[in-house]
Protein backbone atom coordinates (compact mmCIF):
# COMPACT_ATOMS: atom_id res chain seq x y z
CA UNK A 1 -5.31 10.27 21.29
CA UNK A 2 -8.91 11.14 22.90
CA UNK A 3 -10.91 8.85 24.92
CA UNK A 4 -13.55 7.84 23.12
CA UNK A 5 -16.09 7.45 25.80
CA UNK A 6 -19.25 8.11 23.84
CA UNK A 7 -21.63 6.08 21.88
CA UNK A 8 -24.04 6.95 18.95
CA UNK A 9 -26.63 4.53 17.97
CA UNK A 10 -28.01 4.28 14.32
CA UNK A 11 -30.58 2.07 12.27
CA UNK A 12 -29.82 1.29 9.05
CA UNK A 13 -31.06 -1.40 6.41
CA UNK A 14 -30.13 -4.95 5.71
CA UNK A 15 -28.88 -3.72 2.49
CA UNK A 16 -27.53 -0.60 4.14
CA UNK A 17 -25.27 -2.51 6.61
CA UNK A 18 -23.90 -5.10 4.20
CA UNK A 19 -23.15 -2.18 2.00
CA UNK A 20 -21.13 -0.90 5.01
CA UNK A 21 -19.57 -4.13 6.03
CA UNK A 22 -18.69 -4.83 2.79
CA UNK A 23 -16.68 -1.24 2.42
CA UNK A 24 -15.24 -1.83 5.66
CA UNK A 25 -13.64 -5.38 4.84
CA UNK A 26 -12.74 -4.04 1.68
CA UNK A 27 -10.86 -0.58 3.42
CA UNK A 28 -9.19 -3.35 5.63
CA UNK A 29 -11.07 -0.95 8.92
CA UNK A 30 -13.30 -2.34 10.81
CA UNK A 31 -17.34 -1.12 10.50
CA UNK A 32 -16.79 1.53 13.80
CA UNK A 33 -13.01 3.34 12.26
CA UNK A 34 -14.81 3.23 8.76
CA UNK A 35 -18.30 5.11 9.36
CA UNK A 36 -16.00 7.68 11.53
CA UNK A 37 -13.68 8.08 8.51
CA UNK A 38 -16.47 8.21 6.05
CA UNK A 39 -18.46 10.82 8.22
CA UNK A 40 -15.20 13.13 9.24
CA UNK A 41 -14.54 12.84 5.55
CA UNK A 42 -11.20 11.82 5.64
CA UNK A 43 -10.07 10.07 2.51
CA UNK A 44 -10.30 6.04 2.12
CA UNK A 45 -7.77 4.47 0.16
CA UNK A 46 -7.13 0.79 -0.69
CA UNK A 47 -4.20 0.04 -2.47
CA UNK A 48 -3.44 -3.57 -3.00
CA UNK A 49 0.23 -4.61 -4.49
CA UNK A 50 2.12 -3.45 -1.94
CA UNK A 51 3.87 -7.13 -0.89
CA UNK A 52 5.06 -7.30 -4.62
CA UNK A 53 6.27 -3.86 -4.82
CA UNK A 54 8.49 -4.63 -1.36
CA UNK A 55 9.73 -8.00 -2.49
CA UNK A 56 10.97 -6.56 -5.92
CA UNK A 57 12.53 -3.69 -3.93
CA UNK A 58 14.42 -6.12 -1.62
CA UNK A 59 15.46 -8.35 -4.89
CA UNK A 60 16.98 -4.90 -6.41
CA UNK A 61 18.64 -4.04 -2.89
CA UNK A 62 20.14 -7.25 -2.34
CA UNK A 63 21.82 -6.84 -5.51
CA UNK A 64 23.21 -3.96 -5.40
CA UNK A 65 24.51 -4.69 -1.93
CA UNK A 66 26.32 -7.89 -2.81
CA UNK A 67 27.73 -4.96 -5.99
CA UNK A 68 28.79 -2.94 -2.77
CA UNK A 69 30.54 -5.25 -1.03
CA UNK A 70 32.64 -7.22 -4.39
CA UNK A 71 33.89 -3.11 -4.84
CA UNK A 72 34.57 -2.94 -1.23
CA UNK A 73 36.65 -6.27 -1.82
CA UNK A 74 38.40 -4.88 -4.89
CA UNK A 75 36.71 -7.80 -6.65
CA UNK A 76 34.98 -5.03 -9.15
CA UNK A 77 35.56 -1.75 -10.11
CA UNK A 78 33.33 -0.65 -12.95
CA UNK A 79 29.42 -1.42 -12.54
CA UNK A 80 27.09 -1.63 -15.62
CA UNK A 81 23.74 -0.42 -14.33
CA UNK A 82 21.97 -0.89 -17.02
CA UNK A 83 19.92 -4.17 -15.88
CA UNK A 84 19.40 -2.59 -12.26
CA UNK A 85 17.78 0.72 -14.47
CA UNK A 86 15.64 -2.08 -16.10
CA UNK A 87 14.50 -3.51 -12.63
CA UNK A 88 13.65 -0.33 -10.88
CA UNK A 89 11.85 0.60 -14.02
CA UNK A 90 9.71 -2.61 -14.17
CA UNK A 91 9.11 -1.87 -10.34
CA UNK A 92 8.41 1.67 -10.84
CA UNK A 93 5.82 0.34 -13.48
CA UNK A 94 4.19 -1.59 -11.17
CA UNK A 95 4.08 0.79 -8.37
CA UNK A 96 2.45 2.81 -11.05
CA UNK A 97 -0.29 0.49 -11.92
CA UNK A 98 -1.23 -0.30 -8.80
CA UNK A 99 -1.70 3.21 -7.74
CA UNK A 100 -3.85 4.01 -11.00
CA UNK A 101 -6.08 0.85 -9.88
CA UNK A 102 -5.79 1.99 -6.10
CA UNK A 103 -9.67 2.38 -5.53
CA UNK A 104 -11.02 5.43 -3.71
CA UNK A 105 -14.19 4.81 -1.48
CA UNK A 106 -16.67 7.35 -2.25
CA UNK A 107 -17.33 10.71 0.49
């Protein structure tokens, strides 16, 4: 990664800074990574969700590990999927929505 060893000074607004501030916070970057973002016009993504998408992924993993293991055990040995396809569904859905709602900062 470069050293970024040089400066660049601007004047803006009241208005025109709390607009930028406000974009910033909401990007999750702070005001310096945003404005370079903005002006290399990279794209700006904020997707919100992502906690609930992990936690219903780990719910659906631990199950089907503790599955795993009662076949390893001989405990089991068929496996109705059927409510597992119903959770990864419901997850998928909300993957889904949040990525439709995922807002896209303007170039």
């Amino acid at each position: 990664m470069a050293e970024k060893t040089k400066r660049i000074d601007i004047r803006v607004s009241e208005k025109e800074l709390l607009q930028i501030d406000r974009q910033a916070a909401k990007s999750k970057m702070s005001r310096s990574k945003f404005l370079i973002n903005a002006a290399l016009n990279k794209q700006i993504t904020v997707f919100d969700g992502g906690k609930d998408i992990a936690y219903q992924l780990s719910k659906i993993g631990s199950n089907l590990n503790q599955l795993k293991i009662l076949a390893h055990q001989g405990k089991i040995n068929i496996v109705h999927l059927d409510k597992f396809a119903g959770e990864v569904n419901a997850v998928w859905l909300l993957l889904s929505s949040s990525i439709s709602q995922t807002e896209h900062m303007p170039e």
